[in-house]
Protein backbone atom coordinates (compact mmCIF):
# COMPACT_ATOMS: atom_id res chain seq x y z
CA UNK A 1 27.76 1.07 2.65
CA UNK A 2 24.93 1.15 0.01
CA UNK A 3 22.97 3.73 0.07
CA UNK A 4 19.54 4.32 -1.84
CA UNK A 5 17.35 7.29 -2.30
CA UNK A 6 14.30 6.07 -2.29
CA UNK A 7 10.74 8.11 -2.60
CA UNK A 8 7.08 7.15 -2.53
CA UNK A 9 5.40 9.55 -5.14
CA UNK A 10 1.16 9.79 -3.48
CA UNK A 11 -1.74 11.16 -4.68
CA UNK A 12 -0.96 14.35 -1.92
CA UNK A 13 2.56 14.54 -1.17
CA UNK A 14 5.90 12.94 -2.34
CA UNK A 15 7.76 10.79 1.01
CA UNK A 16 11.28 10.32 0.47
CA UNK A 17 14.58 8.66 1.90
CA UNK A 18 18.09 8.09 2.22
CA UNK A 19 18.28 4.30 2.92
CA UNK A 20 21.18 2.55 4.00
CA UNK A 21 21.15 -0.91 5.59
CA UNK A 22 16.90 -0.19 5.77
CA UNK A 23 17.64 2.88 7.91
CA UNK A 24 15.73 5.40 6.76
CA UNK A 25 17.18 9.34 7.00
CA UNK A 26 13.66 11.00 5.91
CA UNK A 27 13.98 13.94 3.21
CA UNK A 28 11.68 16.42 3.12
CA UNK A 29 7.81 15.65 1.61
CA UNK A 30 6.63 17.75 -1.35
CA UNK A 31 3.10 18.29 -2.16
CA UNK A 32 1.67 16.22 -5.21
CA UNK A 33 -1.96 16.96 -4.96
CA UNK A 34 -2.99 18.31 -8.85
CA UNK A 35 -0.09 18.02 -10.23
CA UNK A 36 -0.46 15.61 -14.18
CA UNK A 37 2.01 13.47 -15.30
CA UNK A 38 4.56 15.78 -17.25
CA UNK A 39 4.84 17.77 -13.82
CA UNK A 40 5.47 15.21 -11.65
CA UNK A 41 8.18 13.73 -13.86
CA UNK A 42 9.87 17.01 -13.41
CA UNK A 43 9.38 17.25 -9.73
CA UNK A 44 10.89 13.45 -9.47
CA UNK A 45 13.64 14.57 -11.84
CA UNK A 46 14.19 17.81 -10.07
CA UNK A 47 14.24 16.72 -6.39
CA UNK A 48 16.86 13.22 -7.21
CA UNK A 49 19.13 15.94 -9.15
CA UNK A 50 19.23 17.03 -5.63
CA UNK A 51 19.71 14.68 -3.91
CA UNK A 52 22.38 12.90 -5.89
CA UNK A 53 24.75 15.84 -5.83
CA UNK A 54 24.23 16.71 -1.98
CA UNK A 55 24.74 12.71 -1.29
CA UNK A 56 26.44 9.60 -2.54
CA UNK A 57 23.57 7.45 -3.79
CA UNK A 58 23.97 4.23 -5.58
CA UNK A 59 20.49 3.77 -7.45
CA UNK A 60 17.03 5.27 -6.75
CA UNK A 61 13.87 3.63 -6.01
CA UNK A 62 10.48 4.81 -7.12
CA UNK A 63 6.72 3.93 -6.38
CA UNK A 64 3.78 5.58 -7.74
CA UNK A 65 0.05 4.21 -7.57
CA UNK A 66 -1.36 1.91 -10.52
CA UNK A 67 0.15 -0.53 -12.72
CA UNK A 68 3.78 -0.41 -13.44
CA UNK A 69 5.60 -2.35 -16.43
CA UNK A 70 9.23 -1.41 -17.56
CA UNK A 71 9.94 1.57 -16.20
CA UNK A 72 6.43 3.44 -16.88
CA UNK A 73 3.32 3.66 -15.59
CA UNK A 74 0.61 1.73 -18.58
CA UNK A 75 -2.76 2.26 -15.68
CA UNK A 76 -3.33 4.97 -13.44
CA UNK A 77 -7.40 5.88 -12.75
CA UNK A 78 -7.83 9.37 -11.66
CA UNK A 79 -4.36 10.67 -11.03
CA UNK A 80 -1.83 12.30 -12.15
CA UNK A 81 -3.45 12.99 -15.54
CA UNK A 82 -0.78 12.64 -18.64
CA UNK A 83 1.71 10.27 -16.43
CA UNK A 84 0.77 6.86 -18.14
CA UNK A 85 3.32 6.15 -20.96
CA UNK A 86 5.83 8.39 -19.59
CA UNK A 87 9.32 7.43 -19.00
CA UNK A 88 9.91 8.42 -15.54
CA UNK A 89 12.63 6.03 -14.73
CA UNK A 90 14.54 6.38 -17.96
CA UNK A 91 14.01 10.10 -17.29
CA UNK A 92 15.29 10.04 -13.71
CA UNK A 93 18.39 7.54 -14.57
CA UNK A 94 19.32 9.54 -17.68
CA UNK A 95 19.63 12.78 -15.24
CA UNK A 96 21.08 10.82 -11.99
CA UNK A 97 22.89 8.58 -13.91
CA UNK A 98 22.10 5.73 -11.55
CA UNK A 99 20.08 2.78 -11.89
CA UNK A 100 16.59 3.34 -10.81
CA UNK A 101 13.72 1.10 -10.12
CA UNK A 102 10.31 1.92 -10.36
CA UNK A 103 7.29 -0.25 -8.82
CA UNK A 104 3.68 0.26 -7.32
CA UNK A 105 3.58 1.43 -3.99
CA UNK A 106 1.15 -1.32 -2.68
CA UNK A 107 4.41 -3.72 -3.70
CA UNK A 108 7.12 -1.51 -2.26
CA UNK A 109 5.12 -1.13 0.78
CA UNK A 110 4.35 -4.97 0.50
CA UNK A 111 8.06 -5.64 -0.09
CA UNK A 112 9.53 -3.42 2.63
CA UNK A 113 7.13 -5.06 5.59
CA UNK A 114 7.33 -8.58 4.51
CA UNK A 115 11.41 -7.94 4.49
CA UNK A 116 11.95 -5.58 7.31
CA UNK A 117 8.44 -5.01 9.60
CA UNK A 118 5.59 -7.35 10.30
CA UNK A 119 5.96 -9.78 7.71
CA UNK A 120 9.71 -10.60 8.70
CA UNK A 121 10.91 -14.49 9.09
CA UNK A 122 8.08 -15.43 7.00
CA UNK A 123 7.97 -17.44 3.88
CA UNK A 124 4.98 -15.75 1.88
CA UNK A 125 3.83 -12.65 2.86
CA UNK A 126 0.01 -10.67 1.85
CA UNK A 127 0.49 -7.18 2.62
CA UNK A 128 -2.61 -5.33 2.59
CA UNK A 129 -2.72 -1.41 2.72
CA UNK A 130 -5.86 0.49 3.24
CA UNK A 131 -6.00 4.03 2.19
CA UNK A 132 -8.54 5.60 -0.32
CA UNK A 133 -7.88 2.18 -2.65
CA UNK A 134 -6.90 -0.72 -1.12
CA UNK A 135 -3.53 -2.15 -2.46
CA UNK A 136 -2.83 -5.71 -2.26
CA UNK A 137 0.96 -6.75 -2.60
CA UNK A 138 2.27 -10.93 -2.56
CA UNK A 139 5.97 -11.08 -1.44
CA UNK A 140 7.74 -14.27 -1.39
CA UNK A 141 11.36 -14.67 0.21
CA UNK A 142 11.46 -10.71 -0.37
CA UNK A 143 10.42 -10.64 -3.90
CA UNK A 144 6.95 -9.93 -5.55
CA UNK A 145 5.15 -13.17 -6.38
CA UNK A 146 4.97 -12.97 -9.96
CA UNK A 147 6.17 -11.81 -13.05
CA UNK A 148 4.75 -8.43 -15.25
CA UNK A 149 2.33 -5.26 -15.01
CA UNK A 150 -0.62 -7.84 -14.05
CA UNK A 151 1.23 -10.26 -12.01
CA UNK A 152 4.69 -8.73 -10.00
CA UNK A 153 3.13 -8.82 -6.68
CA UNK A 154 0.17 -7.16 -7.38
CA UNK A 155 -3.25 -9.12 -6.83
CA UNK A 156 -6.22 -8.99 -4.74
CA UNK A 157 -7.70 -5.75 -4.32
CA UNK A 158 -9.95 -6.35 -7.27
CA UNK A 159 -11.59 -9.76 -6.01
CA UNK A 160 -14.84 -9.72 -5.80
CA UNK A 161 -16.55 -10.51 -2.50
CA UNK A 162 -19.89 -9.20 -2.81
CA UNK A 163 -22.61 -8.93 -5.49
CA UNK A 164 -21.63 -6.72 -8.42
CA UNK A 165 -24.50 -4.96 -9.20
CA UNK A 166 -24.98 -2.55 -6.20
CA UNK A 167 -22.76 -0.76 -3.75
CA UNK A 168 -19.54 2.03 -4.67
CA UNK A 169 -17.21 1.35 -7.04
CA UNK A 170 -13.31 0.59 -6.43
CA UNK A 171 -10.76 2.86 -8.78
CA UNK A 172 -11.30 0.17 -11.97
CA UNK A 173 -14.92 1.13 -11.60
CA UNK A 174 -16.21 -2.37 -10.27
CA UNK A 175 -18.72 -3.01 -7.12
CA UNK A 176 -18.43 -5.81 -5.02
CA UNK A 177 -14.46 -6.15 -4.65
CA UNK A 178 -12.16 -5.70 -2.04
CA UNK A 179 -11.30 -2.09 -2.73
CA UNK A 180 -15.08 -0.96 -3.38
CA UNK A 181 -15.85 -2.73 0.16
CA UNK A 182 -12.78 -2.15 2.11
CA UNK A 183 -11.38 1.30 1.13
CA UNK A 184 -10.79 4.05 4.24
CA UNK A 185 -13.88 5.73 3.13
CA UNK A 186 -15.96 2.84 3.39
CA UNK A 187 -15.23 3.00 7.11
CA UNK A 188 -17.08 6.90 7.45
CA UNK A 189 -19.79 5.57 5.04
CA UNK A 190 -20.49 3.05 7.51
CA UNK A 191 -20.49 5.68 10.94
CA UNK A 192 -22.88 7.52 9.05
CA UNK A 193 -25.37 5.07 8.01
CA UNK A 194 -25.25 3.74 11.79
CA UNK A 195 -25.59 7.89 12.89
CA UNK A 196 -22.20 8.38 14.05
CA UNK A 197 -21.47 12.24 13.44
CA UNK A 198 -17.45 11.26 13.68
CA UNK A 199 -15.93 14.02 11.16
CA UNK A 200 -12.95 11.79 10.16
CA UNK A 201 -11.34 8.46 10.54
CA UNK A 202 -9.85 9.16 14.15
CA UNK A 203 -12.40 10.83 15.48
CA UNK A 204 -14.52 7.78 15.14
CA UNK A 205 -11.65 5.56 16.38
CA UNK A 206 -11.99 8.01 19.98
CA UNK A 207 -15.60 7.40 19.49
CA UNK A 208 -15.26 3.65 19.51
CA UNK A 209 -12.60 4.19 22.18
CA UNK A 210 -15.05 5.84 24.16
CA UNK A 211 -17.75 3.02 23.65
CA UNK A 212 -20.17 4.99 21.48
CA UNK A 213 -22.93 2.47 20.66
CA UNK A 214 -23.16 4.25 17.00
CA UNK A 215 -18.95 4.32 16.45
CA UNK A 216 -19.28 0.40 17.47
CA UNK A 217 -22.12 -0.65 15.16
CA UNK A 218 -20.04 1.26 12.06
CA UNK A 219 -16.67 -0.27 13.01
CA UNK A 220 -18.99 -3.98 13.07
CA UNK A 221 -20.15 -3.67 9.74
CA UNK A 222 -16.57 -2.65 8.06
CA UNK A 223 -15.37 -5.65 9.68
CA UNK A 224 -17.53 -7.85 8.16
CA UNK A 225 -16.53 -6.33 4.33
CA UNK A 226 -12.83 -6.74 5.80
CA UNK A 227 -13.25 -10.12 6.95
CA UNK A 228 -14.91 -11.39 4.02
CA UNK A 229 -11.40 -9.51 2.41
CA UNK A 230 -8.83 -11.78 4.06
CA UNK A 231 -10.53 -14.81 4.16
CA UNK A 232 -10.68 -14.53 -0.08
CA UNK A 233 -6.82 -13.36 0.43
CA UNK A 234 -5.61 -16.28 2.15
CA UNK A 235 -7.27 -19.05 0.13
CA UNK A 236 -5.93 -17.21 -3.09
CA UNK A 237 -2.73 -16.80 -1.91
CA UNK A 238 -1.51 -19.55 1.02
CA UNK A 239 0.04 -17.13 3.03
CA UNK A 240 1.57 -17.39 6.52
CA UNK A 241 1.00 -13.86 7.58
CA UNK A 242 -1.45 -10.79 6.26
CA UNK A 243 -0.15 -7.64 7.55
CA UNK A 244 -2.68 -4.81 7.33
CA UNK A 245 -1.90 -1.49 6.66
CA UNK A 246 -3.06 2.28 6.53
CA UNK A 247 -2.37 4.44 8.95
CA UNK A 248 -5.08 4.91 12.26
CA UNK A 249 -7.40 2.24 9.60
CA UNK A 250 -5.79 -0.37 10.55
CA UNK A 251 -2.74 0.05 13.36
CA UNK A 252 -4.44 1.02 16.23
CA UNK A 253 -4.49 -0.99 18.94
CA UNK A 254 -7.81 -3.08 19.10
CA UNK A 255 -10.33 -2.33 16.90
CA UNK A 256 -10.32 -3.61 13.53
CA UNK A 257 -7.74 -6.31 13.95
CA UNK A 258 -8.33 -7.84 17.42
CA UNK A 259 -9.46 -11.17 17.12
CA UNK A 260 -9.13 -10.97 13.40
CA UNK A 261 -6.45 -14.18 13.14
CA UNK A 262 -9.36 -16.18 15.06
CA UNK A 263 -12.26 -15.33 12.91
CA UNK A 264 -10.68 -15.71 10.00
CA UNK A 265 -9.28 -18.70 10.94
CA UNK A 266 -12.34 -20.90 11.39
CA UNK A 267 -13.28 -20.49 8.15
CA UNK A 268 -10.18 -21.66 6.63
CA UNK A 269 -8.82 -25.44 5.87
CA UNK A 270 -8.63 -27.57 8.61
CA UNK A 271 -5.03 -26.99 9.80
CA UNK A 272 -4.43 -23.98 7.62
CA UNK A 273 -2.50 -20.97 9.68
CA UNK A 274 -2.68 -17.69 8.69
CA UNK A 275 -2.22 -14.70 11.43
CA UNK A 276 -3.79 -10.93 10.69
CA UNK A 277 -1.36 -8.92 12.54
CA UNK A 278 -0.72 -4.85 11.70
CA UNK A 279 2.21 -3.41 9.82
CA UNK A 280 5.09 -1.60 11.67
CA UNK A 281 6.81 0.03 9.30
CA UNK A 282 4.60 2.84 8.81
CA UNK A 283 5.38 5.62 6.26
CA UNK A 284 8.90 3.93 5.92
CA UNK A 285 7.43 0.95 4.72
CA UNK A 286 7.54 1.52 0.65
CA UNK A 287 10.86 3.55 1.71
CA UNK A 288 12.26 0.27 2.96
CA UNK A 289 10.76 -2.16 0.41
CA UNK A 290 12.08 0.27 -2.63
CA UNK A 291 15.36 0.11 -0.89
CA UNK A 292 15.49 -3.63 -1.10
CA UNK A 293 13.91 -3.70 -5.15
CA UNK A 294 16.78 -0.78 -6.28
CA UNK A 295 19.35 -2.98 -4.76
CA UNK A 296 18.28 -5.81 -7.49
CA UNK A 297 19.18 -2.99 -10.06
CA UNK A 298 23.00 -2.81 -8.92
């Protein structure tokens, strides 16, 4: 059996996994938070060393956050300061000695729920994952749509949706796009514009739970931005199926995503299908998707 060590490499902590036949055995996270490039590289190089002489592992699987081409990272705003242009999967193969694929994590997460969670059986897949960017992965018959650093899978959360000239700013430093309008923080903006005191994101889900008139006028108004979101989504992309994640953002039962498939269906083609539904993978989601990309490298 194949198996593939696969880790997720965030802007807080480092997820990893043993994956064999997209069962994930779940290693132990390690922090990441201020950490720049040439110490991460060492962490990544350190902790597969590891791994790879406590297990038999047939290739690794890596996904960091910004744009990925050939084995390094070439755009990364505000992270990991010193990564971009680094070899990090020539450095990690030359040590392993293993293939090892590295990708975005928006398209390993995208990859791993349009194969394995709430994307599964369909043809063309949108993954959307909402966390403090929002990351926008295209996966057709388990592959990203697409070819290189700007194409691969990777398009959407810099569409614009709203004027340009006012509002925050997504990670490029543009207003108006999905990410500036649809990012987890955009949520607590909105509870405290409408005077909803919630200190964090589920705090103002039991708020809204609870029928706080304040909680439901925030949750309104980031539903709009979100809306607006997947409607662009689907007409860019044709898809069967968007599959939103991020945690309590999006997965929890009722709130931003009931109804969703409805409203954004009436203001699509007559005919056009295209349900909202939210991702089941969880953290094992890029796990799973890198899983399925390392394979390619065997």
């Amino acid at each position: 059996m194949t198996c593939i060590a696969a880790f997720d490499v965030g802007g807080t902590r480092m997820k990893g996994g043993l994956v064999n036949d997209g069962r994930v055995v779940p290693l132990p996270a390690q922090p990441t938070e201020g950490l720049d490039g040439p110490t991460v590289v060492e962490l990544v190089t350190t902790t597969v060393r590891e791994v790879v002489r406590a297990h038999r592992v047939d290739a690794v699987g890596l996904a960091t956050p910004g744009i990925v081409d050939d084995g390094r990272v070439v755009v990364l705003p505000g992270k990991f300061p010193g990564l971009v242009g680094l070899d990090l999967a020539g450095a990690v193969a030359r040590d392993a000695q293993v293939p090892v694929r590295l990708v975005n994590d928006a398209i390993a997460a995208g990859v791993g729920e349009a194969t394995a969670g709430a994307g599964a059986g369909h043809h063309r897949v949108v993954v959307m994952t909402i966390g403090t960017g929002v990351g926008v992965a295209v996966v057709e018959e388990g592959q990203p749509v697409g070819d290189g650093p700007w194409g691969g899978g990777l398009m959407g959360g810099q569409i614009p949706i709203a004027s340009p000239d006012e509002g925050p700013r997504d990670t490029n430093g543009r207003r108006g796009t999905i990410e500036a309008l649809c990012a987890a923080e955009r949520l607590m903006d909105a509870a405290r514009a409408s005077g909803c005191d919630a200190a964090d994101l589920l705090t103002l889900l039991d708020r809204w739970t609870g029928g706080e008139e304040a909680a439901r006028q925030a949750v309104a108004s980031y539903r709009r931005s979100l809306e607006q979101a997947l409607v662009a989504l689907v007409h860019a992309h044709t898809s069967s199926v968007i599959v939103v994640g991020g945690g309590p953002v999006s997965t929890s039962s009722g709130w931003l995503l009931d109804g969703m498939t409805e409203t954004v269906g009436r203001r699509l083609w007559e005919g056009q299908r295209c349900s909202v539904v939210p991702a089941a993978l969880g953290d094992a989601a890029a796990l799973v998707g890198l899983a399925a990309l390392a394979m390619d490298s065997l």
